[in-house]
Protein backbone atom coordinates (compact mmCIF):
# COMPACT_ATOMS: atom_id res chain seq x y z
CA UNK A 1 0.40 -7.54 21.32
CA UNK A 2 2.46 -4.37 21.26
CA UNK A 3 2.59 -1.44 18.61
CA UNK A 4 6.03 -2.23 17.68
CA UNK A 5 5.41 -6.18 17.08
CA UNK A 6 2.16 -5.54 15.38
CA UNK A 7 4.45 -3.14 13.13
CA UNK A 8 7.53 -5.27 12.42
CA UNK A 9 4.95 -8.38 11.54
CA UNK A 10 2.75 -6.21 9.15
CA UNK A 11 5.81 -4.58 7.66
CA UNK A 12 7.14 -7.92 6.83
CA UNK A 13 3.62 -8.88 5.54
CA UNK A 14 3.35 -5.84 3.41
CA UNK A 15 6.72 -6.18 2.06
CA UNK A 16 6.38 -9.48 0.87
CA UNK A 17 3.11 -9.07 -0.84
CA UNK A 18 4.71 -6.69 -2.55
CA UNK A 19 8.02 -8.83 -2.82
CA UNK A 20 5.99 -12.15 -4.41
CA UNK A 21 5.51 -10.18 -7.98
CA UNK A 22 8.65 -7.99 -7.31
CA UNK A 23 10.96 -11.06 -6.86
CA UNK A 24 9.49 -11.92 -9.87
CA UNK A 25 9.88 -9.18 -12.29
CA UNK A 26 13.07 -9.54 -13.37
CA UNK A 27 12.34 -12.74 -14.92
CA UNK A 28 8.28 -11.83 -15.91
CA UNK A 29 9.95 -8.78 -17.64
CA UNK A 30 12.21 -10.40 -20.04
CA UNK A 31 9.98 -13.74 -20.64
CA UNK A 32 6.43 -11.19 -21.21
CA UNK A 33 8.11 -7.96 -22.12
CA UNK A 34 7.14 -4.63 -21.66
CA UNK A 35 3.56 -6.00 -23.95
CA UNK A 36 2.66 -8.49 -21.33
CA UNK A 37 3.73 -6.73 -18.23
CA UNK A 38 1.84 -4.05 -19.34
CA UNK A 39 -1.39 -6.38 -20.31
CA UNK A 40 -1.08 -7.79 -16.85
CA UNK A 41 -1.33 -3.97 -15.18
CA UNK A 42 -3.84 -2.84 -17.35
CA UNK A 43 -6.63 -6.12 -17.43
CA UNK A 44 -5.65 -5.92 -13.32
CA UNK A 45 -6.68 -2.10 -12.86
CA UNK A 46 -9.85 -2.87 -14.54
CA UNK A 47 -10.79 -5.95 -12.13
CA UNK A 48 -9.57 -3.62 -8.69
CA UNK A 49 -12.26 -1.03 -9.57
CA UNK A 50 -14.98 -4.43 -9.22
CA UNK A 51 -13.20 -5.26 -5.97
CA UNK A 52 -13.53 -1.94 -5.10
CA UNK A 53 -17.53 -1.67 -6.03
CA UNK A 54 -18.15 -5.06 -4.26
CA UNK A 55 -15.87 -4.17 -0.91
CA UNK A 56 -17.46 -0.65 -0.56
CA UNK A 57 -14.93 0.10 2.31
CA UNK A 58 -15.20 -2.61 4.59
CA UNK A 59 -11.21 -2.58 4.86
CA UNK A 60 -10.88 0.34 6.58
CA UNK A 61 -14.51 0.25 8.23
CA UNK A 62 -14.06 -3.23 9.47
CA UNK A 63 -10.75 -2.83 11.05
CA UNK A 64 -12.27 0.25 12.77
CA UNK A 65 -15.48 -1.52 13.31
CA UNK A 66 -13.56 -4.57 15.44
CA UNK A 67 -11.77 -2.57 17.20
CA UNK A 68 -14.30 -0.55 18.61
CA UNK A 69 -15.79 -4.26 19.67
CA UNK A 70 -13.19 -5.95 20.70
CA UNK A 71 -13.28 -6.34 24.22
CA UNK A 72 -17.03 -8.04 24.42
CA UNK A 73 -16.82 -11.48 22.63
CA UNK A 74 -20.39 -11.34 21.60
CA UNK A 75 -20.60 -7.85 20.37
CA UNK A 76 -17.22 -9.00 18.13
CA UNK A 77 -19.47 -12.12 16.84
CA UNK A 78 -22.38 -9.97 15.67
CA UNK A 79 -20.49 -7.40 14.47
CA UNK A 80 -17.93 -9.66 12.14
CA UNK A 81 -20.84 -11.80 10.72
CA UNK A 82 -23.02 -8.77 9.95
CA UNK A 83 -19.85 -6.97 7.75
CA UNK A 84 -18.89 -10.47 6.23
CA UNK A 85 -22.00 -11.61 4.96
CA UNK A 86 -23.16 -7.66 3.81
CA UNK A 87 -19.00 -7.62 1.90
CA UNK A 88 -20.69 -10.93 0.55
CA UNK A 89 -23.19 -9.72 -1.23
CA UNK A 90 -21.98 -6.61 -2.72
CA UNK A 91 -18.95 -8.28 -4.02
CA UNK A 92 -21.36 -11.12 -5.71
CA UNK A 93 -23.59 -8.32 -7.13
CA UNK A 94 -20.13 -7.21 -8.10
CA UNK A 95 -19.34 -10.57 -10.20
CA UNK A 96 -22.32 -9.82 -11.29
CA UNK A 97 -21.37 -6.38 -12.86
CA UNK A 98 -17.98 -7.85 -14.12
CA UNK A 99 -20.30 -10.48 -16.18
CA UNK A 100 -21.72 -7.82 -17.71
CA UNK A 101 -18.73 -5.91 -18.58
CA UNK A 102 -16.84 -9.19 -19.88
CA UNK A 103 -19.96 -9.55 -22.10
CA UNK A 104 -19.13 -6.12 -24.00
CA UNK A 105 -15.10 -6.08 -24.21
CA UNK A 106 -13.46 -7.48 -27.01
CA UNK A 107 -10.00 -7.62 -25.83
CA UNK A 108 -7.80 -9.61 -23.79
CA UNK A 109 -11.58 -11.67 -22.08
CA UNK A 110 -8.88 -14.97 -21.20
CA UNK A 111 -6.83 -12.55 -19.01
CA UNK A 112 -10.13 -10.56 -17.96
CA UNK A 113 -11.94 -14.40 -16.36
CA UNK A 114 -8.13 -15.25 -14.56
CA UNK A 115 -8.33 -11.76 -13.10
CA UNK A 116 -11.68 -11.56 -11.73
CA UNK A 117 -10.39 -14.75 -9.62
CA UNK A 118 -9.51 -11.27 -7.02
CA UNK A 119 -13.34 -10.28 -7.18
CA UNK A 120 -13.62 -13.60 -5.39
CA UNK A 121 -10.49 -13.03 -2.81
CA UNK A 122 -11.74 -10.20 -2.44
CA UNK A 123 -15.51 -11.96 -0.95
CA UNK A 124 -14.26 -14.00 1.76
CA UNK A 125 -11.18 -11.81 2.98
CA UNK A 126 -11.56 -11.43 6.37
CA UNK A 127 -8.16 -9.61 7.12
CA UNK A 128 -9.68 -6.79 8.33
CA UNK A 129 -10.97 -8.95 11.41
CA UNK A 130 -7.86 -9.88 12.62
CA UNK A 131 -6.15 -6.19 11.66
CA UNK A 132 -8.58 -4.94 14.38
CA UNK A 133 -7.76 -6.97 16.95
CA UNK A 134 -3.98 -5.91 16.27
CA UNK A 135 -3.48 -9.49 15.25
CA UNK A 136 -1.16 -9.42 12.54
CA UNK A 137 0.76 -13.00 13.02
CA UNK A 138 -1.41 -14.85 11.88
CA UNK A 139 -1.98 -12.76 8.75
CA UNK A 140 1.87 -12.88 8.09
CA UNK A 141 2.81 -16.35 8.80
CA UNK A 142 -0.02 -17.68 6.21
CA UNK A 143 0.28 -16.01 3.83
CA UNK A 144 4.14 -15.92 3.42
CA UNK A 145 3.78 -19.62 2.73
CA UNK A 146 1.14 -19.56 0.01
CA UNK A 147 2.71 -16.64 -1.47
CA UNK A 148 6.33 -18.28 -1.58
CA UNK A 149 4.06 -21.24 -3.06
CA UNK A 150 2.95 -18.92 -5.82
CA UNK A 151 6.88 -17.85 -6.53
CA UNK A 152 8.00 -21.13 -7.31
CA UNK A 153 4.81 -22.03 -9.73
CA UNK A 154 6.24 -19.17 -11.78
CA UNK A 155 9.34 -19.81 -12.31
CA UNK A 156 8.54 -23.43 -12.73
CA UNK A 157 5.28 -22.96 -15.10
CA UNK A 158 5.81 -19.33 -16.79
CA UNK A 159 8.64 -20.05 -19.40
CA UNK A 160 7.47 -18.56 -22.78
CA UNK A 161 5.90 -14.93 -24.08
CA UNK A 162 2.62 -16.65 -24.31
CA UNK A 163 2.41 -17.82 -21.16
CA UNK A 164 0.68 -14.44 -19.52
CA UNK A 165 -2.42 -16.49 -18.84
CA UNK A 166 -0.67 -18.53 -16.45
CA UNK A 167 1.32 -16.06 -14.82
CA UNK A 168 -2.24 -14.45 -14.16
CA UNK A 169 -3.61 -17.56 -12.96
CA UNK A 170 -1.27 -18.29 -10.20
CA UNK A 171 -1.39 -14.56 -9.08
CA UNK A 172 -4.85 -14.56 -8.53
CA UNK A 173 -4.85 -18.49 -6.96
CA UNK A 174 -2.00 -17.43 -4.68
CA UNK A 175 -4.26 -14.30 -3.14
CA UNK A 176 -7.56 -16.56 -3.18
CA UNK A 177 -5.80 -19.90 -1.31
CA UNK A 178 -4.10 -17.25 1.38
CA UNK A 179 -7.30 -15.79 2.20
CA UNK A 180 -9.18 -19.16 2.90
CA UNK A 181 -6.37 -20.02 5.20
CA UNK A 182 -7.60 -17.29 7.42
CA UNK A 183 -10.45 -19.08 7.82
CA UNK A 184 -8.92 -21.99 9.81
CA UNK A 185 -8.74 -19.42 13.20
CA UNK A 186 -11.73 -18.41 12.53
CA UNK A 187 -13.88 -20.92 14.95
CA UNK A 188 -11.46 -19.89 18.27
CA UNK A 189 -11.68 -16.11 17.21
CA UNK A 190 -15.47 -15.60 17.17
CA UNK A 191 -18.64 -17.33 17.85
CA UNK A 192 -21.54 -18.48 15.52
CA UNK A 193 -24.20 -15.70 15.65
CA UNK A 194 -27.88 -16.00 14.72
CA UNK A 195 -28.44 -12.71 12.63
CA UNK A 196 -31.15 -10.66 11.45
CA UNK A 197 -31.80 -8.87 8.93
CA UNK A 198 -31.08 -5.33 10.65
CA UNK A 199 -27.23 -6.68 11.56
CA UNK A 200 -26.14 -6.65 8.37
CA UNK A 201 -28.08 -3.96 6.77
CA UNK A 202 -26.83 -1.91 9.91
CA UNK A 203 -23.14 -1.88 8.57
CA UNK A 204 -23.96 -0.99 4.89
CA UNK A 205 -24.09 3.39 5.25
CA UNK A 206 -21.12 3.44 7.50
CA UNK A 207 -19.44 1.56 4.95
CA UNK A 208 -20.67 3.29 2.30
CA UNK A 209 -19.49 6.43 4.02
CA UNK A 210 -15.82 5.21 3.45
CA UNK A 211 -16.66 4.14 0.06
CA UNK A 212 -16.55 7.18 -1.66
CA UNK A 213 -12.97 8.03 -0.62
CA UNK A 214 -12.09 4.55 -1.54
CA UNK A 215 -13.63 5.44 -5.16
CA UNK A 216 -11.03 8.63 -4.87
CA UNK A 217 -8.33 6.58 -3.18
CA UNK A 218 -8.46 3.89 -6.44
CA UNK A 219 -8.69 6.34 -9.47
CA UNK A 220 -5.12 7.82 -8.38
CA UNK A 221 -3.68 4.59 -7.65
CA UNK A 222 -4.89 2.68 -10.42
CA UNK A 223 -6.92 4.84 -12.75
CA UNK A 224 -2.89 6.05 -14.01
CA UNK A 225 -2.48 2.63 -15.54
CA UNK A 226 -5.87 2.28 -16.90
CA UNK A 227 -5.76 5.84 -18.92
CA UNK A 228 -2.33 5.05 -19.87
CA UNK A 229 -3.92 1.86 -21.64
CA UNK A 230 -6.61 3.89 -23.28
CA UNK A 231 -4.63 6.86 -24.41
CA UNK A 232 -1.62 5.22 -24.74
CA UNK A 233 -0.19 1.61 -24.90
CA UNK A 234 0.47 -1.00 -22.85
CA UNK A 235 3.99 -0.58 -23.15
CA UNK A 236 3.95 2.55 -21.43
CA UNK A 237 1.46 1.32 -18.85
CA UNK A 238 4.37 -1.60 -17.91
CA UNK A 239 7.27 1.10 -17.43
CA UNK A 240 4.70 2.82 -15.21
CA UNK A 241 3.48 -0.43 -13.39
CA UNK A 242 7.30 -1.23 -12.81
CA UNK A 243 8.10 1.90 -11.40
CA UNK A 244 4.87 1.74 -9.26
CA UNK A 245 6.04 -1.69 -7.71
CA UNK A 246 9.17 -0.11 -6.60
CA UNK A 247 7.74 2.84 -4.70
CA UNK A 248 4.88 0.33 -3.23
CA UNK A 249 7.84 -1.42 -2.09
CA UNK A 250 9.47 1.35 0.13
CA UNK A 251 5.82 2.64 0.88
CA UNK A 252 5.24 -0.65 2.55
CA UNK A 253 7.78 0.05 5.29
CA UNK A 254 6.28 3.22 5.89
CA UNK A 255 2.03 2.93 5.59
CA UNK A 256 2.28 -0.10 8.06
CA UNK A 257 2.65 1.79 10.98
CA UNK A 258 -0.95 3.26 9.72
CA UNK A 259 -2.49 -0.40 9.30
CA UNK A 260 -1.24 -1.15 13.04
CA UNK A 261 -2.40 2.40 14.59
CA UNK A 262 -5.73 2.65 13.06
CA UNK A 263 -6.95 0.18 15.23
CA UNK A 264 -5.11 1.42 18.61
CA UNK A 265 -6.12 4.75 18.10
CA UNK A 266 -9.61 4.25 16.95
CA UNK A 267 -10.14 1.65 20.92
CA UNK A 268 -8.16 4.83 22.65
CA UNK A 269 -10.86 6.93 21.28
CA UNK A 270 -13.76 5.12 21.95
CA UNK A 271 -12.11 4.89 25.64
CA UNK A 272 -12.32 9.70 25.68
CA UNK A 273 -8.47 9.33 25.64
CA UNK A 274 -8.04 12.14 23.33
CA UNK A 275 -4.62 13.53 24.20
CA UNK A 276 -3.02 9.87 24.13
CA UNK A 277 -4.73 10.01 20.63
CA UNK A 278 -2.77 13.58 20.19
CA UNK A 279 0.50 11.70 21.29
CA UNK A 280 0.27 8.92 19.38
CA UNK A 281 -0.10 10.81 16.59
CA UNK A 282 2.67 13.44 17.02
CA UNK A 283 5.43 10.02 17.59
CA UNK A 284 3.76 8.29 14.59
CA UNK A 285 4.00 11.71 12.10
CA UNK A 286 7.57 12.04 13.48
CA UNK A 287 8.20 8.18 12.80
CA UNK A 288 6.94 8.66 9.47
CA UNK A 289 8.85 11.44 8.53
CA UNK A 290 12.35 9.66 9.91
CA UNK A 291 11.66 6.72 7.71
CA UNK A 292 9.74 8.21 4.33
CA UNK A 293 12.21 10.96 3.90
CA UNK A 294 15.62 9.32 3.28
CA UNK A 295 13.39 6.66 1.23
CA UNK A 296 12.61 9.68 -0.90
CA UNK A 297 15.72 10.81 -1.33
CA UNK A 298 17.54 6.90 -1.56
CA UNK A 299 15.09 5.70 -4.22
CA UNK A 300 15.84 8.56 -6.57
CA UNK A 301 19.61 8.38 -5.97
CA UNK A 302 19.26 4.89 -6.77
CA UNK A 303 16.48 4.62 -10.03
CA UNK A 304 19.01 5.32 -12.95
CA UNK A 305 21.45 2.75 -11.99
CA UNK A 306 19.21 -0.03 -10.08
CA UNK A 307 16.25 -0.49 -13.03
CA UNK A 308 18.14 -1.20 -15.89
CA UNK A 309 19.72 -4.70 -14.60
CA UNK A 310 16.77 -5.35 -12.34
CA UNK A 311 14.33 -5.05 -15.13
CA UNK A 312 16.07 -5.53 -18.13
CA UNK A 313 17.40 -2.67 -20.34
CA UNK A 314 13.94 -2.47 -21.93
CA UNK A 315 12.75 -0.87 -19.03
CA UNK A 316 15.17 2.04 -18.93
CA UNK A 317 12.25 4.67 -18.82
CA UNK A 318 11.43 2.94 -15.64
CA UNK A 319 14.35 4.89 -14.10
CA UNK A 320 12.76 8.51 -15.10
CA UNK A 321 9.54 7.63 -13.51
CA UNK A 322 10.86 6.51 -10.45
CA UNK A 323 13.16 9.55 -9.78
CA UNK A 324 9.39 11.66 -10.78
CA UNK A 325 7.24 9.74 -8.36
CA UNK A 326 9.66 9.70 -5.98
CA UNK A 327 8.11 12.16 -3.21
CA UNK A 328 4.79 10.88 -2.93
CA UNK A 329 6.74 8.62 -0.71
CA UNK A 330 6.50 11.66 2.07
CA UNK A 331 3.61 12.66 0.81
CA UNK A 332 1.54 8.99 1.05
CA UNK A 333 3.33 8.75 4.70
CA UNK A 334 2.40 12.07 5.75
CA UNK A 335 -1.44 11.68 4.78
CA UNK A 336 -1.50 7.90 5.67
CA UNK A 337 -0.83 9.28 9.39
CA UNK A 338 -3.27 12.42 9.36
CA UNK A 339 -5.67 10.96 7.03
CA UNK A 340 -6.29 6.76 8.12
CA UNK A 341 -4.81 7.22 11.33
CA UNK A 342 -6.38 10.19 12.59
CA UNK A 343 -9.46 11.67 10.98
CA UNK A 344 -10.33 7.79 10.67
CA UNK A 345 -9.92 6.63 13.51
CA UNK A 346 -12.07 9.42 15.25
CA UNK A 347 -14.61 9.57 12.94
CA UNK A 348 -14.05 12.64 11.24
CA UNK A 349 -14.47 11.16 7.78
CA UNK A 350 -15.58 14.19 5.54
CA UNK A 351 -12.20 15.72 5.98
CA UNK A 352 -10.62 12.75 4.78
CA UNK A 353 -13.41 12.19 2.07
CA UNK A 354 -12.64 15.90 0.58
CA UNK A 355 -8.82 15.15 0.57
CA UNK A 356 -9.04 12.31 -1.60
CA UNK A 357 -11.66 13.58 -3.70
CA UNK A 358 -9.95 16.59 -4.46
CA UNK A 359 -6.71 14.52 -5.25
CA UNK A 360 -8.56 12.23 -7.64
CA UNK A 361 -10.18 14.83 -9.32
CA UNK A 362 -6.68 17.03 -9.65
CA UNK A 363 -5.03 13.34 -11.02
CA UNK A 364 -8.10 12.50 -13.43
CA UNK A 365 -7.66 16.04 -15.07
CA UNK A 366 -3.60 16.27 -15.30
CA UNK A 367 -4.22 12.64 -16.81
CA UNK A 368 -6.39 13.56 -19.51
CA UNK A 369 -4.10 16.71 -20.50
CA UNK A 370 -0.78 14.97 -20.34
CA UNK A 371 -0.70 11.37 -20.68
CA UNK A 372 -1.31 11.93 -24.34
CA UNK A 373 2.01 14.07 -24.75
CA UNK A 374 4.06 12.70 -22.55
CA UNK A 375 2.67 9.31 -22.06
CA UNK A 376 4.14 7.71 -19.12
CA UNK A 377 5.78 10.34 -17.78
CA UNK A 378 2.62 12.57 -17.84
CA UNK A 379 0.90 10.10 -15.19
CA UNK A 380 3.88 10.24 -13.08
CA UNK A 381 3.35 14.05 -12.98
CA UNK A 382 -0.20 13.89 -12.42
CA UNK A 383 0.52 11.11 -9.70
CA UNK A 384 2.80 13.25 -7.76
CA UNK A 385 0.82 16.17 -7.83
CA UNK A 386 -2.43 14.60 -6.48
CA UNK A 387 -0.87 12.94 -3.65
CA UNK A 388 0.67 16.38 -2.69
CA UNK A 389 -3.19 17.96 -3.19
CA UNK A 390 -4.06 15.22 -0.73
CA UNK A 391 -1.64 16.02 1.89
CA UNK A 392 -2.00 19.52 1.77
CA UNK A 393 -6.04 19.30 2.08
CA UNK A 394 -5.68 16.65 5.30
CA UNK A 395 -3.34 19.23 7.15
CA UNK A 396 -6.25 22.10 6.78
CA UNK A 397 -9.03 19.79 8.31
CA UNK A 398 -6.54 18.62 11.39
CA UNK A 399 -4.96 22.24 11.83
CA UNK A 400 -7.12 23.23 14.54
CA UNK A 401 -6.93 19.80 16.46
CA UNK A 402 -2.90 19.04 16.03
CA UNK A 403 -0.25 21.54 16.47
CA UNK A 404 1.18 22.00 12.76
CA UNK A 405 4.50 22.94 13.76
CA UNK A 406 5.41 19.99 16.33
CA UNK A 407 4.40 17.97 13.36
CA UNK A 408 7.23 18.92 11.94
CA UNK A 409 9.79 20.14 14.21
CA UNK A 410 12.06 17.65 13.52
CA UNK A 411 11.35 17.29 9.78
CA UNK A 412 14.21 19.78 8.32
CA UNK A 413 17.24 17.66 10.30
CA UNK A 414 15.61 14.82 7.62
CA UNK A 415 15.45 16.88 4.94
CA UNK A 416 19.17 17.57 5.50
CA UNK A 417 20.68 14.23 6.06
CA UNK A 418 18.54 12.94 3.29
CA UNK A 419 19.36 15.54 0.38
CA UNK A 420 22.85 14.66 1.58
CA UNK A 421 22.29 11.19 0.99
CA UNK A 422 21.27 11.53 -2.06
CA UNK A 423 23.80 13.68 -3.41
CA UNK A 424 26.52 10.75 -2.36
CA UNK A 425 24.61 8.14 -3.83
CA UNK A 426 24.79 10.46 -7.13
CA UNK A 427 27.95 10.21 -7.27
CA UNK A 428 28.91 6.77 -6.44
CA UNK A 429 25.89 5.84 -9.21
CA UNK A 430 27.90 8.27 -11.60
CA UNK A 431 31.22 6.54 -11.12
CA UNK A 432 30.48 3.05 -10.95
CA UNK A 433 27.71 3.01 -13.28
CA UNK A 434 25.20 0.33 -13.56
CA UNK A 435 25.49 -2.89 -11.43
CA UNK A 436 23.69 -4.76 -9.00
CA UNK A 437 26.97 -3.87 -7.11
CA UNK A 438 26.73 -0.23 -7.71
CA UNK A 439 22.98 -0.15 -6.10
CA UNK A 440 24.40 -2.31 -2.93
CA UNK A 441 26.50 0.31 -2.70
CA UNK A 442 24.80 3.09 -2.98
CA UNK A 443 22.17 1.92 -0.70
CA UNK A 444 24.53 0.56 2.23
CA UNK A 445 26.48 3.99 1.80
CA UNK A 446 23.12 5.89 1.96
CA UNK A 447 21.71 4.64 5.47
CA UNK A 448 24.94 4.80 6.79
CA UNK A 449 25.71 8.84 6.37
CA UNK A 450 22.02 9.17 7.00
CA UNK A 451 21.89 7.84 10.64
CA UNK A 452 25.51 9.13 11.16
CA UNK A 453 24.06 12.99 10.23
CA UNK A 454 21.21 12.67 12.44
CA UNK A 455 23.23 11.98 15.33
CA UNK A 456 25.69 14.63 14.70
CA UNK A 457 22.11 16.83 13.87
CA UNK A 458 20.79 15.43 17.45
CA UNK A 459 17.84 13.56 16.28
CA UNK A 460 15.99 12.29 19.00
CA UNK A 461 14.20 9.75 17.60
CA UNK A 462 17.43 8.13 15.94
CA UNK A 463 19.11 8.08 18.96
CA UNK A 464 16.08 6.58 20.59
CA UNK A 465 15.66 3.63 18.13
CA UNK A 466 19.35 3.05 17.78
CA UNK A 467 19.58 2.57 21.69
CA UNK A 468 16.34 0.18 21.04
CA UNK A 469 17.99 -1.65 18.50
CA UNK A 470 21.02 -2.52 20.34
CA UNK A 471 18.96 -3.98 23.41
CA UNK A 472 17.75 -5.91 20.96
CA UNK A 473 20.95 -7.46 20.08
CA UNK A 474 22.31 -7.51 23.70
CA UNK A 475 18.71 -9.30 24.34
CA UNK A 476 19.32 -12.20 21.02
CA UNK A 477 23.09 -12.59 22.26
CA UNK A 478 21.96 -13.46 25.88
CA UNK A 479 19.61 -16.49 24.30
């Protein structure tokens, strides 16, 4: 299947994993609150650091790991059933763990058992298989219909402040039923393998090697919320959680293209095509920057107005945060091309190890100092700056492979269609105030002067995918 398919179908497949609890909030907001929205974040960044321990990196390995197999059936059979079964039994020595820890908390153990329902997704995912043989329809289509299954219990079964248990429980059901569905292609996709010992011992260092920046990779994604529940409350840890569903939301668009290339580049590589590696990395930075840029710029222009009818005027704050975080958008597209897609993919892990690390480290420290002060607010700061620590480290380990400035010789003609954007979304915010009108609007208005600048600016890759979408069109009318 092509690049381009295998990006539309995991964008939509990103977007609506995303889109099942975002459709959502509005109503979860005002029936739980701020409390139990913030309950739900906090209990849930607890259970992902047990996924985390029992996965150990087999999401990124695995997708590599396939693709470097792909093309000989057998080798794909031995290799799948040796990562499966070892992701088995870290993830029940895992449980295990969790057991432990359930043992010695005092608060919120209901919502702590209906979480760790993930640590169990978590066992017999085997995403990652199809991911790396650029498969992604079968991921989408699935899923979409559990999830949308999951919707509807919500807003059929969630109707009352104390009904957070069961707004957990169909969460976690939801992500556990879509993964066994995978299963059903299983039998045509590989073949049944007798396995030693040594096959699935033989995955566990590799693995382990993308482990640690997976450790890194969770404490500044979810460590924020957990911090903010210790040094804060869980009030501030739902504005924050709210705001970080919006983001994840654009970011989706964006990091997909990385979850479809990893896999492409990774097979080019292990064919010695390394300047068709170079290229595809150049039109995918480029690609990244076209798209993350004016979703910068769009989302801030936007936050003030759009969060207080979407989430309820409770969640005002939400607005702040989103206008703060707002850049890691570049920043998270940026290193999601230099750091999965390319140090990744060709093995160079250290570099990508070191970037992380030295982002978690920066986000664990501005966390301590400020979420105390400034509460939410301070772990949008310390967000913002890690993922720029991130970037910044990734484009030292890849500046003597990659050309730095054809990077990002087109990035300034974004920059300036995209600050303009945002000033005119400003000021139609400003006048009409807040309305779910106002943010149509303002968004509609915002991707029109942006694609109308970059052809007066001579962007060639707007031109190129403006030209693409209209054979498209020409191509639907025909049918």
């Amino acid at each position: 299947m092509s690049v381009a398919k295998n990006y539309i179908y995991n964008v939509i497949y990103q977007i609506f994993i995303i889109l099942v609890p975002l459709i959502t909030v509005p109503y979860i907001s005002r029936i739980l609150g701020s409390n139990g929205v913030g309950t739900y974040a906090y209990t849930n960044s607890v259970i992902q650091y047990f996924v985390l321990l029992g996965t150990i990196g087999v999401a990124i390995y695995g997708n590599r790991a396939i693709a470097y197999d792909r093309e000989n059936k057998e080798d794909l059979s031995r290799t799948f059933w040796g990562i499966f079964l070892m992701k088995l039994i870290t993830t029940l020595c895992s449980y295990g763990v969790f057991i432990i820890f359930l043992l010695m908390v005092s608060e919120y153990k209901t919502i702590f058992v209906l979480q760790s329902i993930y640590i169990l997704s978590a066992a017999i995912d085997i995403s990652w298989l199809y991911m790396g043989l650029e498969d992604f329809k079968k991921t989408v289509v699935r899923n979409i219909i559990v999830k949308l299954i999951g919707v509807l219990s919500i807003f059929i079964f969630v109707k009352t402040g104390t009904d957070l248990w069961k707004y957990v429980l169909i969460l976690g059901s939801s992500e556990l039923f879509g993964q066994l569905t995978m299963w059903m292609y299983l039998p045509k996709t590989v073949n049944k393998i007798k396995l030693k010992w040594e096959d699935i011992k033989i995955h566990f260092l590799p693995s382990l090697s993308l482990f640690i920046p997976q450790i890194a990779i969770q404490i500044y994604l979810v460590l924020n919320k957990t911090m903010l529940g210790f040094l804060s409350n869980v009030n501030e840890v739902g504005y924050f959680d709210n705001a970080d569903k919006i983001v994840k939301l654009v970011l989706a668009i964006v990091t997909s293209m990385g979850i479809v290339m990893l896999p492409r580049i990774s097979s080019t590589f292990a064919k010695g095509e390394k300047n068709k590696v170079h290229q595809y990395i150049y039109k995918s930075f480029e690609f990244a920057s076209y798209l993350s840029i004016p979703m910068m710029f769009g989302i801030a222009g936007i936050a003030h107005e759009f969060t207080p009818w979407f989430f309820g005027m409770e969640f005002e704050k939400t607005g702040t945060l989103i206008w703060i975080i707002s850049p890691i958008i570049v920043f998270i597209a940026w290193s999601n091309v230099l750091g999965q897609q390319y140090l990744i993919s060709v093995g160079r892990t250290t570099g990508y190890t070191v970037s992380v690390i030295s982002g978690a480290l920066v986000n664990f420290i501005l966390n301590l100092s400020l979420i105390g002060r400034f509460h939410s607010i301070g772990a949008a700061i310390a967000t913002l700056v890690a993922e720029f620590i991130v970037t910044g480290v990734q484009l030292i380990y890849i500046h003597k492979s990659l050309e730095i400035r054809r990077l990002f010789c087109s990035t300034w003609k974004f920059l300036i269609a995209g600050f303009i954007m945002y000033v005119l979304t400003r000021i139609i915010g400003i006048r009409l105030g807040i309305s779910a009108m106002t943010t149509f609007i303002q968004i509609f208005s915002g991707m029109t002067i942006y694609i109308i600048l970059l052809f007066g600016l001579k962007s060639e890759i707007n031109k190129n995918i403006f030209i693409k979408a209209c054979q498209i069109v020409i191509k639907i009318k025909q049918r």
